[in-house]
PDB file of N, CA and C in Angstrom:
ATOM      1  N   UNK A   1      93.665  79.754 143.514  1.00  0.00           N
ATOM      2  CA  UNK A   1      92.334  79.225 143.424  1.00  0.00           C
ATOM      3  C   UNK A   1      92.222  78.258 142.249  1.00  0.00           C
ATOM      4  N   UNK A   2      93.032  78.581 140.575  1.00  0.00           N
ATOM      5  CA  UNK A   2      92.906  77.668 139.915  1.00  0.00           C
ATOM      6  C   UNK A   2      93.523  76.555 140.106  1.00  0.00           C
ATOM      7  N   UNK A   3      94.625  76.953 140.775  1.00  0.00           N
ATOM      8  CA  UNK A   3      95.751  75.830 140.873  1.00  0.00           C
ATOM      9  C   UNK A   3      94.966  74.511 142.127  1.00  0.00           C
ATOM     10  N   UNK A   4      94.414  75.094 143.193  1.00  0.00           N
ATOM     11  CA  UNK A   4      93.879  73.916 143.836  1.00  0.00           C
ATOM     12  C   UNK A   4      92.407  74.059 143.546  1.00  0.00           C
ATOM     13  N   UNK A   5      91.646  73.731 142.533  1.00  0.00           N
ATOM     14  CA  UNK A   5      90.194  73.017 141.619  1.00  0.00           C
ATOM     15  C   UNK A   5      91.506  72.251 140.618  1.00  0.00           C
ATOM     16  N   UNK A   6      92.137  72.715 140.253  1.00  0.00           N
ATOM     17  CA  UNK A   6      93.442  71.330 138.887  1.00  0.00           C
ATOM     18  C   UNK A   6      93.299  70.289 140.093  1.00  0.00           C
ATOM     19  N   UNK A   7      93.947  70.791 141.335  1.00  0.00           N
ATOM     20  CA  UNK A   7      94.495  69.142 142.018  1.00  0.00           C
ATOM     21  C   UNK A   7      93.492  68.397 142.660  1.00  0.00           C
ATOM     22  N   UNK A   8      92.540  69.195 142.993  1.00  0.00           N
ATOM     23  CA  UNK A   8      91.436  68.138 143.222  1.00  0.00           C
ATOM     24  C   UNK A   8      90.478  67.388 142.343  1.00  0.00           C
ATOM     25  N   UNK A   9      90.602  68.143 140.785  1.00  0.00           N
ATOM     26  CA  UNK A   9      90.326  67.775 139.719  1.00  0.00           C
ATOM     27  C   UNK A   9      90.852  66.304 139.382  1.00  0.00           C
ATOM     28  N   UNK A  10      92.206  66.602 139.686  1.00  0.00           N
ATOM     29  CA  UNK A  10      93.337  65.352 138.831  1.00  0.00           C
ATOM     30  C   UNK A  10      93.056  64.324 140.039  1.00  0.00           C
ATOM     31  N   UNK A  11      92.428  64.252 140.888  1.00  0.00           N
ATOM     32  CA  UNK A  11      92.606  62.938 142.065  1.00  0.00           C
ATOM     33  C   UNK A  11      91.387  62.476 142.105  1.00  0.00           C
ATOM     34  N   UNK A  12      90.387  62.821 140.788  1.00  0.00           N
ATOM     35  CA  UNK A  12      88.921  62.280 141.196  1.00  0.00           C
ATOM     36  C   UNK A  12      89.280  61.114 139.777  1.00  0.00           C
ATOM     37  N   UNK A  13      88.342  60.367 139.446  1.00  0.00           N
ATOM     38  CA  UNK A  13      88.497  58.899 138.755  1.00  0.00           C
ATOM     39  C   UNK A  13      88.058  59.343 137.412  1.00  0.00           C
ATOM     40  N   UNK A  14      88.422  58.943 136.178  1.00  0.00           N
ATOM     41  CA  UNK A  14      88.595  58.990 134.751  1.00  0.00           C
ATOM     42  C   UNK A  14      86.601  59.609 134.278  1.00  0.00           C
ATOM     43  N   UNK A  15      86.097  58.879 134.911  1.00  0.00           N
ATOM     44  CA  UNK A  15      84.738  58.555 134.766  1.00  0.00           C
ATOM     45  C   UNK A  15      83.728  60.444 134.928  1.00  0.00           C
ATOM     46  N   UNK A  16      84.503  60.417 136.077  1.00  0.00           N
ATOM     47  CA  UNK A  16      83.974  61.173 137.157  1.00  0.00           C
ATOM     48  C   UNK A  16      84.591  62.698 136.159  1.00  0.00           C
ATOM     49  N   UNK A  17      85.432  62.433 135.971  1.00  0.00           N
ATOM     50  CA  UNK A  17      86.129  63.744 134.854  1.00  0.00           C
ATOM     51  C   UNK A  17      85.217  64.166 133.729  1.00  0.00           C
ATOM     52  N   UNK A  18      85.154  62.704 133.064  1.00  0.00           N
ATOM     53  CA  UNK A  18      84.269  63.118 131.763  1.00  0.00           C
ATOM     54  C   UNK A  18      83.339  63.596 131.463  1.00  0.00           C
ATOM     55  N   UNK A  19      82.329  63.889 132.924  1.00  0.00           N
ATOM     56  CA  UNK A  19      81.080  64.044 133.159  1.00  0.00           C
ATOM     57  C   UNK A  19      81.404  66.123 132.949  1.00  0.00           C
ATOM     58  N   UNK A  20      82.707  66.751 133.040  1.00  0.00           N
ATOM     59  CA  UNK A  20      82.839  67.766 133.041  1.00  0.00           C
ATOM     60  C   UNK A  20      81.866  67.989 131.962  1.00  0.00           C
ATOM     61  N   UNK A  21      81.402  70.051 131.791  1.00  0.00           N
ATOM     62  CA  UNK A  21      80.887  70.544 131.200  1.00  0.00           C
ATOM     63  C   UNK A  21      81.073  70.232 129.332  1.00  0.00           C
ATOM     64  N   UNK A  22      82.171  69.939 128.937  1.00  0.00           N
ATOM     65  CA  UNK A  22      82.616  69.547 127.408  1.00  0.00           C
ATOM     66  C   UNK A  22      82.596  68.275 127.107  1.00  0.00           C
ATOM     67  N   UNK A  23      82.294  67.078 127.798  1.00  0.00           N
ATOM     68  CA  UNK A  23      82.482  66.063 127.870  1.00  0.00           C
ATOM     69  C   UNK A  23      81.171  65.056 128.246  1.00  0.00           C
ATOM     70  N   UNK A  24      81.404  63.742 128.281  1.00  0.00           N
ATOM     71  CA  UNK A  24      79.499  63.223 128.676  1.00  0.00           C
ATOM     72  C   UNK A  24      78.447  63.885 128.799  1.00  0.00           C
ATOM     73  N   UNK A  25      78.772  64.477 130.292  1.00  0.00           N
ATOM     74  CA  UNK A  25      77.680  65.397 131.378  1.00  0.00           C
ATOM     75  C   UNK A  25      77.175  66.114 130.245  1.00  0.00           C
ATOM     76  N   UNK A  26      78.083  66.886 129.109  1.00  0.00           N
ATOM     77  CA  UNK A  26      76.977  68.108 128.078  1.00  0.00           C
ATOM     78  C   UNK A  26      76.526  67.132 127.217  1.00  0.00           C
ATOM     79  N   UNK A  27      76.721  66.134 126.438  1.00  0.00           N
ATOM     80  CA  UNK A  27      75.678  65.265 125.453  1.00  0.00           C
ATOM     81  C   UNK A  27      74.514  64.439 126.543  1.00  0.00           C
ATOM     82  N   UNK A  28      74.955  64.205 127.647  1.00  0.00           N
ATOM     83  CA  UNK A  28      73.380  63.936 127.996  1.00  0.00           C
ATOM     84  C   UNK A  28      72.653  64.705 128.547  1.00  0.00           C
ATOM     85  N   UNK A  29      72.917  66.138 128.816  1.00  0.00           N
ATOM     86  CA  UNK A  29      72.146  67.121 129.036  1.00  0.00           C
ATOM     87  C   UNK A  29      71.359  67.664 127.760  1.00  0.00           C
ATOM     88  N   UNK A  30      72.158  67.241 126.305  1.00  0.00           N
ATOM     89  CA  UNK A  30      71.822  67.848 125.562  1.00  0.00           C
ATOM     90  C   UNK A  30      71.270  66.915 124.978  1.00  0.00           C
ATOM     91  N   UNK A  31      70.999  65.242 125.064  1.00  0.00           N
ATOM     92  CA  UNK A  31      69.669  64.524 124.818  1.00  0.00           C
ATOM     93  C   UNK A  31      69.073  64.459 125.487  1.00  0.00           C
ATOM     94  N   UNK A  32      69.016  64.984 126.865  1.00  0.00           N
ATOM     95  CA  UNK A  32      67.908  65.030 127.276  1.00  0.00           C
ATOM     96  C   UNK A  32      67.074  66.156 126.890  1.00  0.00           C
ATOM     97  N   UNK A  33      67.865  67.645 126.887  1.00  0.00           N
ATOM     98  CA  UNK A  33      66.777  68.349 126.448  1.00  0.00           C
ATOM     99  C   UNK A  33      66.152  68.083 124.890  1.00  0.00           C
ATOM    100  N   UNK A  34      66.621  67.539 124.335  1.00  0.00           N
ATOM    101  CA  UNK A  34      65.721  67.341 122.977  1.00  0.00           C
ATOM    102  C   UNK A  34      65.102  66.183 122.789  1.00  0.00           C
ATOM    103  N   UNK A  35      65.147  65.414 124.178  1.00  0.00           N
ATOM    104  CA  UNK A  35      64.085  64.157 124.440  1.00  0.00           C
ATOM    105  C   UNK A  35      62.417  64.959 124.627  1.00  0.00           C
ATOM    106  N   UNK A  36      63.344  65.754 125.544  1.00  0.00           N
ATOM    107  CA  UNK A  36      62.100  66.774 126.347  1.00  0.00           C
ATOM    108  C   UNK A  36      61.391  67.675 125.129  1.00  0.00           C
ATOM    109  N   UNK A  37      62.219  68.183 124.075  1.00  0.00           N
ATOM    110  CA  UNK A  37      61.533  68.849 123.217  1.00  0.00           C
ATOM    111  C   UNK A  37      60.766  68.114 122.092  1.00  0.00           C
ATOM    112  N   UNK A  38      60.960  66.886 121.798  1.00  0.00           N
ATOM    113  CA  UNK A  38      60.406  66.342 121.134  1.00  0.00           C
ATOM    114  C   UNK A  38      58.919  65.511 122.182  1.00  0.00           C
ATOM    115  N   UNK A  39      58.997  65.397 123.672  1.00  0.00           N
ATOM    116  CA  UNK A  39      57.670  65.292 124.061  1.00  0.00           C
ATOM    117  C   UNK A  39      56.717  66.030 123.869  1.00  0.00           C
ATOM    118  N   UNK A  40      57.393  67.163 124.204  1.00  0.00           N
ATOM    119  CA  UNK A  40      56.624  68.259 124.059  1.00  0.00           C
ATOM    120  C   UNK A  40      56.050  68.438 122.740  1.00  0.00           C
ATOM    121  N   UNK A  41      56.256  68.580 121.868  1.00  0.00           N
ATOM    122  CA  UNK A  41      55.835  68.516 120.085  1.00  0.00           C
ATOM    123  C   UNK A  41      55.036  67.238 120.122  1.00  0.00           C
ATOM    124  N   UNK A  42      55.522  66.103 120.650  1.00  0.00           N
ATOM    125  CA  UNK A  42      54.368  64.865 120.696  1.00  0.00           C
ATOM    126  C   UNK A  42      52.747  65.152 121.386  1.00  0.00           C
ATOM    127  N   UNK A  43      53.082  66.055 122.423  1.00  0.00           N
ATOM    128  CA  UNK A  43      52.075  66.347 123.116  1.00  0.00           C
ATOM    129  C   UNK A  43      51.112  67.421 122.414  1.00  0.00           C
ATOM    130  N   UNK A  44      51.262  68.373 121.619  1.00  0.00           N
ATOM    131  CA  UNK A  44      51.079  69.495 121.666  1.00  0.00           C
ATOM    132  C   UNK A  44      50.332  68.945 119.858  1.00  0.00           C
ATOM    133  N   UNK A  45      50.933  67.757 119.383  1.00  0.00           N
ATOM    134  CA  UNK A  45      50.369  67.308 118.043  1.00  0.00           C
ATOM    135  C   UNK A  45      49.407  66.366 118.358  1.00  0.00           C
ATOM    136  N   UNK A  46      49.013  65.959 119.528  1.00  0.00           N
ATOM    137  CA  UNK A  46      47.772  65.600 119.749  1.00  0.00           C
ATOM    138  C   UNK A  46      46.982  65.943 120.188  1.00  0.00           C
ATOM    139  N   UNK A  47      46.566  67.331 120.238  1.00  0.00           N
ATOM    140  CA  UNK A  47      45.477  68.064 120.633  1.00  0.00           C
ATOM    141  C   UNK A  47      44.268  68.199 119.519  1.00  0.00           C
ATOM    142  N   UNK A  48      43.504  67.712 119.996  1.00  0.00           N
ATOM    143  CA  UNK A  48      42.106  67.307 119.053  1.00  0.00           C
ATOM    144  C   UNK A  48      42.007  68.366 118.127  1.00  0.00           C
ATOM    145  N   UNK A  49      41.626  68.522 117.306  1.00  0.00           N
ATOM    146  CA  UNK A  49      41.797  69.405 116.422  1.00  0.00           C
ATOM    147  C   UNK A  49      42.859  70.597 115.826  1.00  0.00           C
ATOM    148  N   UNK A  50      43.105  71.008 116.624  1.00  0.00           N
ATOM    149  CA  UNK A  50      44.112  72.041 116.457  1.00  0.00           C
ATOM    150  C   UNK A  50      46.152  71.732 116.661  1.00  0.00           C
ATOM    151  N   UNK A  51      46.229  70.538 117.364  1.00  0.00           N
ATOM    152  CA  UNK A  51      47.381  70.434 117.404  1.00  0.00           C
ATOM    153  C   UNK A  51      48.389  70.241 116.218  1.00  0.00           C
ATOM    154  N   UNK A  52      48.069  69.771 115.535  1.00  0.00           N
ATOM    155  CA  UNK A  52      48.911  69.633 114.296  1.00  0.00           C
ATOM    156  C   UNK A  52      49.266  71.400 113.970  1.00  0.00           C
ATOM    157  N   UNK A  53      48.156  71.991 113.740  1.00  0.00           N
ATOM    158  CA  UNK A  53      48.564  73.420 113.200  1.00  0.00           C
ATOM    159  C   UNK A  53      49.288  74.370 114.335  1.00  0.00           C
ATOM    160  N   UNK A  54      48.928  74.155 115.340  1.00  0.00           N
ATOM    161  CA  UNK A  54      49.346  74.726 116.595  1.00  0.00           C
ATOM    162  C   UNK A  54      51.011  74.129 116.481  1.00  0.00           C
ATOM    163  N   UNK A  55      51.010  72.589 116.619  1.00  0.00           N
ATOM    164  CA  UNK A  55      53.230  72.707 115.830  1.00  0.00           C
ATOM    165  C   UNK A  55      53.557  72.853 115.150  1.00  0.00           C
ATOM    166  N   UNK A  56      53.059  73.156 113.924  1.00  0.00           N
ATOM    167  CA  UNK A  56      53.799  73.403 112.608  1.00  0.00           C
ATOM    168  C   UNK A  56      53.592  75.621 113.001  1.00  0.00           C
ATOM    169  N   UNK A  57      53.057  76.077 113.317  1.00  0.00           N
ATOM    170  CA  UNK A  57      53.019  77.250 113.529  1.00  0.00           C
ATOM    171  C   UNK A  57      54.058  77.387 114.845  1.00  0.00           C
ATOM    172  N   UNK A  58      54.510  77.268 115.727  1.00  0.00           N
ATOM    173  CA  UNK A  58      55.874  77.073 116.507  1.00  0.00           C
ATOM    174  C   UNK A  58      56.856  76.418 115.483  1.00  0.00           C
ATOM    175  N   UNK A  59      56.782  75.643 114.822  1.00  0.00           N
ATOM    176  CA  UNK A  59      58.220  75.388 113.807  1.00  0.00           C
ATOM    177  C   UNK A  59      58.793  76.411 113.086  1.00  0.00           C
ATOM    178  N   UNK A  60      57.494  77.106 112.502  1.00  0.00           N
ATOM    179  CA  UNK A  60      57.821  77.822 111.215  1.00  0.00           C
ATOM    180  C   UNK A  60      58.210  79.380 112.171  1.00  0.00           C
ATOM    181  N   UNK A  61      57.316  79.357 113.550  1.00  0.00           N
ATOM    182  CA  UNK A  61      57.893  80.856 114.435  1.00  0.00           C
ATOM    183  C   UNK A  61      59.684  80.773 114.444  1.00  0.00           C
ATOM    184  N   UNK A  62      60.142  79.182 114.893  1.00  0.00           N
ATOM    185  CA  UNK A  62      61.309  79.347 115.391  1.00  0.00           C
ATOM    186  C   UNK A  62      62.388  79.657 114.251  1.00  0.00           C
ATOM    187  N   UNK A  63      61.841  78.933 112.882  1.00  0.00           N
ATOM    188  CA  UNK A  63      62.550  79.182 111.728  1.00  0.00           C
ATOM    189  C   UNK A  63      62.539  80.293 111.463  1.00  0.00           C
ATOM    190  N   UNK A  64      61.400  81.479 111.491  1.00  0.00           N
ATOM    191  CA  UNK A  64      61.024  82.901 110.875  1.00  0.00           C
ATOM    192  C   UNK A  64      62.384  83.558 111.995  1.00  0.00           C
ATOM    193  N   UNK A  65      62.511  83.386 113.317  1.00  0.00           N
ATOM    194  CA  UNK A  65      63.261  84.151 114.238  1.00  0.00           C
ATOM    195  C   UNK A  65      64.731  83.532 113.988  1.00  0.00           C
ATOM    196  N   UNK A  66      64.956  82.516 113.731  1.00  0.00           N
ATOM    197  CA  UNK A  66      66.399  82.077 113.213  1.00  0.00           C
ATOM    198  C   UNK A  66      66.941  83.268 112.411  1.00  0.00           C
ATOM    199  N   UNK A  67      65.795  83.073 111.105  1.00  0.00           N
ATOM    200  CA  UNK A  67      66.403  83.821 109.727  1.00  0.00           C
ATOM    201  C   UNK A  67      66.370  85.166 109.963  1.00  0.00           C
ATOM    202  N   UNK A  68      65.590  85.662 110.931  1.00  0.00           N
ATOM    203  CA  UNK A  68      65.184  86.953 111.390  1.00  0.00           C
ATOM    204  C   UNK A  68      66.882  87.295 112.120  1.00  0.00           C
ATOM    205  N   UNK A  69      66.993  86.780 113.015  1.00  0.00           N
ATOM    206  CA  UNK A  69      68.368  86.912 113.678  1.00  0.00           C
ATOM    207  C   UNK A  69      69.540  87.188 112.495  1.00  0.00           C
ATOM    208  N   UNK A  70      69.639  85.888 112.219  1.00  0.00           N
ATOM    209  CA  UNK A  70      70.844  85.686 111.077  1.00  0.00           C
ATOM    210  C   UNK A  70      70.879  87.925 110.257  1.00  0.00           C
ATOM    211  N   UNK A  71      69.600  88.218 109.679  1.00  0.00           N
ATOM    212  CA  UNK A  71      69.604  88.916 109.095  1.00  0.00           C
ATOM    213  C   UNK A  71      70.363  90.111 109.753  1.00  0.00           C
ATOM    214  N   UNK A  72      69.528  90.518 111.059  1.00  0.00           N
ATOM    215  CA  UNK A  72      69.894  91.420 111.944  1.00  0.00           C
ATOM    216  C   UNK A  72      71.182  91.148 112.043  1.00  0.00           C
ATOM    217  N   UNK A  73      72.210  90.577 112.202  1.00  0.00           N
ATOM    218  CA  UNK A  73      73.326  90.311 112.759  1.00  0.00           C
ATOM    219  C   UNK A  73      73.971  90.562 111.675  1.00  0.00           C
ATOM    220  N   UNK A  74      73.556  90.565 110.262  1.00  0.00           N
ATOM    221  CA  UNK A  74      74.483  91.095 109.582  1.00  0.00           C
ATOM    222  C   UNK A  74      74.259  92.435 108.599  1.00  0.00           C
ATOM    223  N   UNK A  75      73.302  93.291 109.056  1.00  0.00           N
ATOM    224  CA  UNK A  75      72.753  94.309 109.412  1.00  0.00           C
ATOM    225  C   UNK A  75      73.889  95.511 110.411  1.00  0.00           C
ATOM    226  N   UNK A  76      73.552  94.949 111.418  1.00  0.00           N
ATOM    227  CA  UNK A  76      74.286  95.392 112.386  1.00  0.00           C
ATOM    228  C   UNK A  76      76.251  95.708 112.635  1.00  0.00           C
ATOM    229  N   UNK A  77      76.836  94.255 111.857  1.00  0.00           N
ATOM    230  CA  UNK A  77      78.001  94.192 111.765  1.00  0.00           C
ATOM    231  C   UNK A  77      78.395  95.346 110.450  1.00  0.00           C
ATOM    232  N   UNK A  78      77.653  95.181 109.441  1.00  0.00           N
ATOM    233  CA  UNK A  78      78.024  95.867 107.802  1.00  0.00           C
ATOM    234  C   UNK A  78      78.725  95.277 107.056  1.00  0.00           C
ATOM    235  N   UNK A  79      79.071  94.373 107.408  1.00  0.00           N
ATOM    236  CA  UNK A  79      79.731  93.211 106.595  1.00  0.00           C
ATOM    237  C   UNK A  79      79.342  91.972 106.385  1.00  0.00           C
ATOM    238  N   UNK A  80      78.899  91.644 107.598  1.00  0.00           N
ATOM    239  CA  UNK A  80      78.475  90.104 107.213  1.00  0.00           C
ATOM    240  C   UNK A  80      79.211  89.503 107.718  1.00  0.00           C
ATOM    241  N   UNK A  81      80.577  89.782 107.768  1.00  0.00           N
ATOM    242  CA  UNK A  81      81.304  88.390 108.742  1.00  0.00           C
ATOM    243  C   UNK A  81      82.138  88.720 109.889  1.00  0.00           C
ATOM    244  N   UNK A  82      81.219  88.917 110.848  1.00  0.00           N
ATOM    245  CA  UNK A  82      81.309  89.077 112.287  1.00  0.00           C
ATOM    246  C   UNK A  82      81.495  87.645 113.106  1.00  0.00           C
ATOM    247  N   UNK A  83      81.271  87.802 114.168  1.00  0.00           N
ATOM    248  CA  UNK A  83      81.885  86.337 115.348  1.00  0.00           C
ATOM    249  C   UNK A  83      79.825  86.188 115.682  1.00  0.00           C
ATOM    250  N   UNK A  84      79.175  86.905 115.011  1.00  0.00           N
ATOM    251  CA  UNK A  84      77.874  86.333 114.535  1.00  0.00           C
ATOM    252  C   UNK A  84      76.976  86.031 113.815  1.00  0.00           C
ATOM    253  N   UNK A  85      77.931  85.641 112.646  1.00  0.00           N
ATOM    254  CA  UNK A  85      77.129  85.757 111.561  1.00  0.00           C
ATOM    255  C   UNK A  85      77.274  84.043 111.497  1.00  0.00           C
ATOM    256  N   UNK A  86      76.481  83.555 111.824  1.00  0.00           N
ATOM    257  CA  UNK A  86      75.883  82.414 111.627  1.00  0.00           C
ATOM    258  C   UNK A  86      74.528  82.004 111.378  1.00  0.00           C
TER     259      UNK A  86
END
């Protein structure tokens, strides 16, 4: 099964390869989603009164759950340098 996805792999065009998951195809999936996330924050900071505080309160949630994570994870391991301690 791996061996024939390689050969039909190797007979498609240079272009058509790069688009694999590690290659093009994931950096423009991955500007697009942060095209998309930054509309969204555009949108959400122009809401008449309240939008400004309404994104800076989602910034500071996603930062509080970052550091929140980070902590737990090295909590959990007892050391600190696990394959998640990032």
């Amino acid at each position: 099964m791996y061996a024939a996805s390689n050969a039909i792999a190797s007979r498609l065009p240079g272009a058509v390869q790069a688009l694999g998951g590690g290659g093009l195809g994931h950096w423009i999936i991955r500007l697009f989603i942060w095209h998309e996330i930054w509309r969204l924050m555009r949108l959400i900071w122009r809401i008449p009164t309240f939008g400004p505080f309404i994104a800076v309160l989602i910034i500071a949630a996603i930062v509080g759950l970052l550091i929140w994570r980070q902590q737990y994870s090295r909590r959990r391991t007892g050391t600190g340098t696990g394959p998640r301690d990032w």
